[in-house]
Structure formats: structure tokens, C-alpha cells
PDB file of N, CA and C in Angstrom:
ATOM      1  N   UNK A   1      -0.557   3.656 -10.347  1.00  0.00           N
ATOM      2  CA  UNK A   1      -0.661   2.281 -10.769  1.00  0.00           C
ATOM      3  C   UNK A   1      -0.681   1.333  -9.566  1.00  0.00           C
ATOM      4  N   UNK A   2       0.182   1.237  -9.008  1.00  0.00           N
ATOM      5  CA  UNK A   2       0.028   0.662  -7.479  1.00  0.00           C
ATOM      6  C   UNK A   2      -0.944   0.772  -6.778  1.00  0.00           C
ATOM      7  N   UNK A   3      -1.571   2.020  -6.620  1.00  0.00           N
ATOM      8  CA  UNK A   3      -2.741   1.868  -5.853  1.00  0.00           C
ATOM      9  C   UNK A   3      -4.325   0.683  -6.398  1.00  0.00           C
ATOM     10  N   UNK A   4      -3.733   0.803  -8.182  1.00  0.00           N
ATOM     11  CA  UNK A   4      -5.016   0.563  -8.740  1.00  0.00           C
ATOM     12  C   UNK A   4      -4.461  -1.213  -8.734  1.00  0.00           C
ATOM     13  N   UNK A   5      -3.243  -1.656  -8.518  1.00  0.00           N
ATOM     14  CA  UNK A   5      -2.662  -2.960  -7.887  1.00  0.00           C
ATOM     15  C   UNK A   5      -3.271  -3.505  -7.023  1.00  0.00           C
ATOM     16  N   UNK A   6      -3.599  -2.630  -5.855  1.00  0.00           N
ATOM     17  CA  UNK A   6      -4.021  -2.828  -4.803  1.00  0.00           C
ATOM     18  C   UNK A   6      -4.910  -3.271  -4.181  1.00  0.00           C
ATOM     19  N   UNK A   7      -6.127  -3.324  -5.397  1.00  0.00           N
ATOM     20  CA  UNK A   7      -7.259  -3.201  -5.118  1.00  0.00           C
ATOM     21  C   UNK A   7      -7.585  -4.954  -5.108  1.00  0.00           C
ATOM     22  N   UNK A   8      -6.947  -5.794  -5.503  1.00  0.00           N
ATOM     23  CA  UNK A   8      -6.540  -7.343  -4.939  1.00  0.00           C
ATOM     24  C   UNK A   8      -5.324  -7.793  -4.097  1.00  0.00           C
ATOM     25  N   UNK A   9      -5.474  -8.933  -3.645  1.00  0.00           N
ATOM     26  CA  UNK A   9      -4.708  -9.289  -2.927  1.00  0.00           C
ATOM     27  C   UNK A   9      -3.674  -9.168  -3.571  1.00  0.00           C
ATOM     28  N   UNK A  10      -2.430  -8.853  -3.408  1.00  0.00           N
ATOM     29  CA  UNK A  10      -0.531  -9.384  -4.177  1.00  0.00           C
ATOM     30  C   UNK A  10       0.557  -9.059  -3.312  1.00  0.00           C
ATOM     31  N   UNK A  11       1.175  -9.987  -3.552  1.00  0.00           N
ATOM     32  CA  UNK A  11       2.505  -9.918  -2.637  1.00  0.00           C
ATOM     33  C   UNK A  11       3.121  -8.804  -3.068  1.00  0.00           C
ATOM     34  N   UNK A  12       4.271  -8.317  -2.863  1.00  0.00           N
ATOM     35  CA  UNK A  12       5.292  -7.429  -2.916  1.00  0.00           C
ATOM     36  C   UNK A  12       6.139  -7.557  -3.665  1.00  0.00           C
ATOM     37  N   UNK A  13       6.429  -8.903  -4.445  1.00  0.00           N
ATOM     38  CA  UNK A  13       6.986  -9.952  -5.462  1.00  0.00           C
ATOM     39  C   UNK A  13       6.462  -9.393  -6.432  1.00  0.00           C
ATOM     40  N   UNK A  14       4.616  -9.060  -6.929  1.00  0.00           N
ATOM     41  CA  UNK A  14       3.853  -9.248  -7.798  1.00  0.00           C
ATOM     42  C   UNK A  14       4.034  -8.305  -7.932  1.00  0.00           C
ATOM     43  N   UNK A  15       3.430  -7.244  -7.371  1.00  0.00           N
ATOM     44  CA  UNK A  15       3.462  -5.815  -7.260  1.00  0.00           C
ATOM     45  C   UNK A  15       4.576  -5.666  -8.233  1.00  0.00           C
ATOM     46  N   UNK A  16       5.861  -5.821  -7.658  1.00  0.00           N
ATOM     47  CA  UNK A  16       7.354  -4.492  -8.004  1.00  0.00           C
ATOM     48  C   UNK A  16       7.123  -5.759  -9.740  1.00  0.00           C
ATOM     49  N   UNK A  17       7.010  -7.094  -9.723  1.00  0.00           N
ATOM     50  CA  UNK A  17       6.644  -7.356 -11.395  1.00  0.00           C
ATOM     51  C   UNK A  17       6.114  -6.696 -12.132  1.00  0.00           C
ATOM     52  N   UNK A  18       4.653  -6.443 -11.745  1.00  0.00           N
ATOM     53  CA  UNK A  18       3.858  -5.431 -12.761  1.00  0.00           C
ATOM     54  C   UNK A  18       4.255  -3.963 -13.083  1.00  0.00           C
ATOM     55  N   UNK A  19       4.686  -3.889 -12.169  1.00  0.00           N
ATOM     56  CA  UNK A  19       5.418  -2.372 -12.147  1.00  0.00           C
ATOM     57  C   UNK A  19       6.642  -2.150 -13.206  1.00  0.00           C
ATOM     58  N   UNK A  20       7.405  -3.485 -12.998  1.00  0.00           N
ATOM     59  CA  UNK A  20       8.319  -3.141 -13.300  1.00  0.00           C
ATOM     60  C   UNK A  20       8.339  -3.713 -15.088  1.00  0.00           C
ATOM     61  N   UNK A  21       7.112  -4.518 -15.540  1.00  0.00           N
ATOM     62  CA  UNK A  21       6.462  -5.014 -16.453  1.00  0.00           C
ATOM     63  C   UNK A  21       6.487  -3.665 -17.120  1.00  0.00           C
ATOM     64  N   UNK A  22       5.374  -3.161 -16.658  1.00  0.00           N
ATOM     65  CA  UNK A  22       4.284  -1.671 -17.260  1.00  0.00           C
ATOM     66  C   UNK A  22       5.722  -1.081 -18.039  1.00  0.00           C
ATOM     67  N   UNK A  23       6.822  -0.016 -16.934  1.00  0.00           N
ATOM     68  CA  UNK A  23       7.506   0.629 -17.076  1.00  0.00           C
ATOM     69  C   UNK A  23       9.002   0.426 -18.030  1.00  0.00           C
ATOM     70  N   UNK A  24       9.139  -1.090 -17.730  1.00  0.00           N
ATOM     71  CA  UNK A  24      10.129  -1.485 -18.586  1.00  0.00           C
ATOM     72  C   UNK A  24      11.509  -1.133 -18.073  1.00  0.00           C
ATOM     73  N   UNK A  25      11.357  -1.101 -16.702  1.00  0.00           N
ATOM     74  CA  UNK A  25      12.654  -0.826 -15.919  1.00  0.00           C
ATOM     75  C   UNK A  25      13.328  -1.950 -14.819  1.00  0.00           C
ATOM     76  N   UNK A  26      14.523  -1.603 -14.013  1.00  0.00           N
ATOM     77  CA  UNK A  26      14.617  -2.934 -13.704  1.00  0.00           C
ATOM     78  C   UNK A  26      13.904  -3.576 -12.412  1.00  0.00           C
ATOM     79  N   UNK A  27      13.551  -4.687 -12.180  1.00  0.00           N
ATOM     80  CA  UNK A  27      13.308  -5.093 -11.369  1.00  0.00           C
ATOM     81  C   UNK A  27      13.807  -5.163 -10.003  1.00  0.00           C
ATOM     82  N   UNK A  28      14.554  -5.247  -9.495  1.00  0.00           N
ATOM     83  CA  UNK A  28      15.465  -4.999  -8.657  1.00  0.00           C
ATOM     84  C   UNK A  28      15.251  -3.491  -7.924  1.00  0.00           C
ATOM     85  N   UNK A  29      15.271  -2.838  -8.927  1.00  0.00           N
ATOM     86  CA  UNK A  29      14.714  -1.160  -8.005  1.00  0.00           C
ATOM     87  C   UNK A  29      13.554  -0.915  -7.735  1.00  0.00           C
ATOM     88  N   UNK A  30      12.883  -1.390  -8.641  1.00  0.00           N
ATOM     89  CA  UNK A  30      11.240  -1.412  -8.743  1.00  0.00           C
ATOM     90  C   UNK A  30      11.007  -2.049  -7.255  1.00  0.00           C
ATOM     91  N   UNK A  31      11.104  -3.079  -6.722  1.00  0.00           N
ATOM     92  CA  UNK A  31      10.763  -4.247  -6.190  1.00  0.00           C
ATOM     93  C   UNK A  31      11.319  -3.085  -3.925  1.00  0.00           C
ATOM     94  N   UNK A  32      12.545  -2.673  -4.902  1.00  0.00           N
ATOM     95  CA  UNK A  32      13.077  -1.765  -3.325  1.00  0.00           C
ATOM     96  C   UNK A  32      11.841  -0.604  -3.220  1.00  0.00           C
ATOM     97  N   UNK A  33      11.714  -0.005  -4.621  1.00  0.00           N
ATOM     98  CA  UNK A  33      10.576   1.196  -4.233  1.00  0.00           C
ATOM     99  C   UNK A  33       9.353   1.021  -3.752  1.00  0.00           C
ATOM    100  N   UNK A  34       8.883  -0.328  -4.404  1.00  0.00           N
ATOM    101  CA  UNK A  34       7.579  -0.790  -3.630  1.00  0.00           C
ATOM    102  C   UNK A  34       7.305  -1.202  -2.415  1.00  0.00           C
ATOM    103  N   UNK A  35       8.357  -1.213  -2.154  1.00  0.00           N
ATOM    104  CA  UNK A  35       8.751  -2.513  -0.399  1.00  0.00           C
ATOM    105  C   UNK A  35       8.639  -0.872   0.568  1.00  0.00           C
ATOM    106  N   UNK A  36       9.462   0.171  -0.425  1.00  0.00           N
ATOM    107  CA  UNK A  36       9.150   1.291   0.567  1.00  0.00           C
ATOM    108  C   UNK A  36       8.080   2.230   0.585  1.00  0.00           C
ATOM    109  N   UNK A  37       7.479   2.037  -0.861  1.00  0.00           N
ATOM    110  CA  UNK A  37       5.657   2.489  -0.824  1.00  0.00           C
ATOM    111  C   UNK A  37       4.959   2.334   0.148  1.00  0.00           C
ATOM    112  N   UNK A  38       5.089   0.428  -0.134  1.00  0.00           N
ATOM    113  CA  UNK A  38       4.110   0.143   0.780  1.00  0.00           C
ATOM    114  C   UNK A  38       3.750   0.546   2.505  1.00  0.00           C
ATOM    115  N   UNK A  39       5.786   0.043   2.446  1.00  0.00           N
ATOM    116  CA  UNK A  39       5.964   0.183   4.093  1.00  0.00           C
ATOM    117  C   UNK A  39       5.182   1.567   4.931  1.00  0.00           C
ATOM    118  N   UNK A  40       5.735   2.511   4.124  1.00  0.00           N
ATOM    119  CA  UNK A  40       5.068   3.783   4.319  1.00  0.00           C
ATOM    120  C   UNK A  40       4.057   4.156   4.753  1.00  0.00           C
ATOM    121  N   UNK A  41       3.246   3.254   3.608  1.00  0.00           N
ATOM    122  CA  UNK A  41       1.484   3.532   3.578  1.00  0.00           C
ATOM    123  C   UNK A  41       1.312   2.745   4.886  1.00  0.00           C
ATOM    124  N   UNK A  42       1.592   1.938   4.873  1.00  0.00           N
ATOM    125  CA  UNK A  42       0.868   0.929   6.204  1.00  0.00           C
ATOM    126  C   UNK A  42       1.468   1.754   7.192  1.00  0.00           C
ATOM    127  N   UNK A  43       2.836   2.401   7.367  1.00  0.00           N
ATOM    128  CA  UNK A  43       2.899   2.986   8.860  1.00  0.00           C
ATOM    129  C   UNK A  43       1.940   3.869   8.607  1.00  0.00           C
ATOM    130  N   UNK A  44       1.056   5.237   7.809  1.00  0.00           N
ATOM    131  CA  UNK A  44       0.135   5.438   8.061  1.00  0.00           C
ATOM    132  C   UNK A  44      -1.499   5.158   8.331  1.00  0.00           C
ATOM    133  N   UNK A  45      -1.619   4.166   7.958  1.00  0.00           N
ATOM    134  CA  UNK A  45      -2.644   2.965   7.993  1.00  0.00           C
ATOM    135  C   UNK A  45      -3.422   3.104   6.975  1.00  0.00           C
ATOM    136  N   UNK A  46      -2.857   3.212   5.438  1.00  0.00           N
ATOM    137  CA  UNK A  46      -4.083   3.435   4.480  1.00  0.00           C
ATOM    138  C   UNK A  46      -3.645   2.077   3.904  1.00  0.00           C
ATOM    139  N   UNK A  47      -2.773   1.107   4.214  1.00  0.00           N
ATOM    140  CA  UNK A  47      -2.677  -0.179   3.665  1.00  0.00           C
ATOM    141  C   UNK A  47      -2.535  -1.244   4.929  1.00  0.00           C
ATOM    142  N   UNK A  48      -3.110  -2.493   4.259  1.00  0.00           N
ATOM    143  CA  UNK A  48      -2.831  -3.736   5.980  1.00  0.00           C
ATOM    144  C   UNK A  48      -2.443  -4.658   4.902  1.00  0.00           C
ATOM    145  N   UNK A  49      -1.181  -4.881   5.675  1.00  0.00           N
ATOM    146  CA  UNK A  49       0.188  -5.745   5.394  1.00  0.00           C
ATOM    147  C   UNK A  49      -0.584  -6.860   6.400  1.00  0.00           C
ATOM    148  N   UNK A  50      -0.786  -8.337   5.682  1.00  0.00           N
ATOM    149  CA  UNK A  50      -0.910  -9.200   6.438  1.00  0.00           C
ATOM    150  C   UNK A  50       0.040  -9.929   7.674  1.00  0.00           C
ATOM    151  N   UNK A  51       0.308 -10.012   8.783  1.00  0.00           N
ATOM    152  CA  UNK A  51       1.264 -10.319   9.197  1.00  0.00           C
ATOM    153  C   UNK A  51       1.963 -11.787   8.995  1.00  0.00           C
ATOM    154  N   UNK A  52       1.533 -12.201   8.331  1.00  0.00           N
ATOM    155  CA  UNK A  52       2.378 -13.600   7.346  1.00  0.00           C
ATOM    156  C   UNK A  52       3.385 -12.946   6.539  1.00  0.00           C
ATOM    157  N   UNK A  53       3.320 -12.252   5.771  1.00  0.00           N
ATOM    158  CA  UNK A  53       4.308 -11.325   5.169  1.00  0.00           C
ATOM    159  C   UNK A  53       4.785 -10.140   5.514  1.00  0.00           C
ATOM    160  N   UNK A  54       6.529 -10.298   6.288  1.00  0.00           N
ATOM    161  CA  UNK A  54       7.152  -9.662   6.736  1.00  0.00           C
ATOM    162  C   UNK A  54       7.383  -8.081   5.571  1.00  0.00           C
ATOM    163  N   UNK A  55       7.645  -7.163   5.992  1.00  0.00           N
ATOM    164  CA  UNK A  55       8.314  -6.199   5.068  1.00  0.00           C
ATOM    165  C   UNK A  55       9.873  -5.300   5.955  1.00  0.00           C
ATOM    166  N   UNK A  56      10.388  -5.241   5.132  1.00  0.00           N
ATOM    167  CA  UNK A  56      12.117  -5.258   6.205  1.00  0.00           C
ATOM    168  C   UNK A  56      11.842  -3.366   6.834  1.00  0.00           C
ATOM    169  N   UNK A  57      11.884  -3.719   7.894  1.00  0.00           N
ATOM    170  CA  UNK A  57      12.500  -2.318   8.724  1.00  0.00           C
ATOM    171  C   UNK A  57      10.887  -2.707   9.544  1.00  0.00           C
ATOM    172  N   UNK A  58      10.386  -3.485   9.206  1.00  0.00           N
ATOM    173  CA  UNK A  58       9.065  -4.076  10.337  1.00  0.00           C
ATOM    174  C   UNK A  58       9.032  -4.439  11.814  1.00  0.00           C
TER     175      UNK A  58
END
């Protein structure tokens, strides 16, 4: 689902929402798992994190 997120611009805000929309779980965890999806992906470079928006351990 995230990946298919991806495919427009969205913050990290939006993202762990829809996610956490779809699944019906809480927000709050949702929002940590995505922050560490993402982070992930971009240290391998299959995602570009704009540098206007920080992501923590950056």
C-alpha cells in the first residue's frame, strides 16, 4: 500500500493517515513504522526524501 502511496507527492503525516485509515489501527504506530519504511528505503535510494522534510535519525 505504501508503495502504491507513493506514487504522489505526501508527507509522512499523510502517509502513516492513510495507512492507518485503510487498516483501522492506531495512528501513532502507524506513523513510527512509516517514518522507518521510508527512512530505510531512502538510505537505499529507491525513495528521495525532499530535504525540506527532515526524517529523525537523518
Amino acid at each position: 500500500m505504501i508503495w502504491k502511496l507513493l506514487e504522489s507527492p505526501r508527507t509522512l503525516a499523510q502517509l502513516a493517515a492513510e495507512v492507518a485509515e485503510a487498516y483501522d489501527v492506531d495512528h501513532t504506530r502507524v506513523e513510527q513504522d512509516v517514518t522507518k519504511f521510508v527512512s530505510e528505503m531512502k538510505s537505499v535510494g529507491l525513495v528521495e526524501v525532499p530535504a525540506s522534510i527532515a526524517i529523525a535519525g537523518d
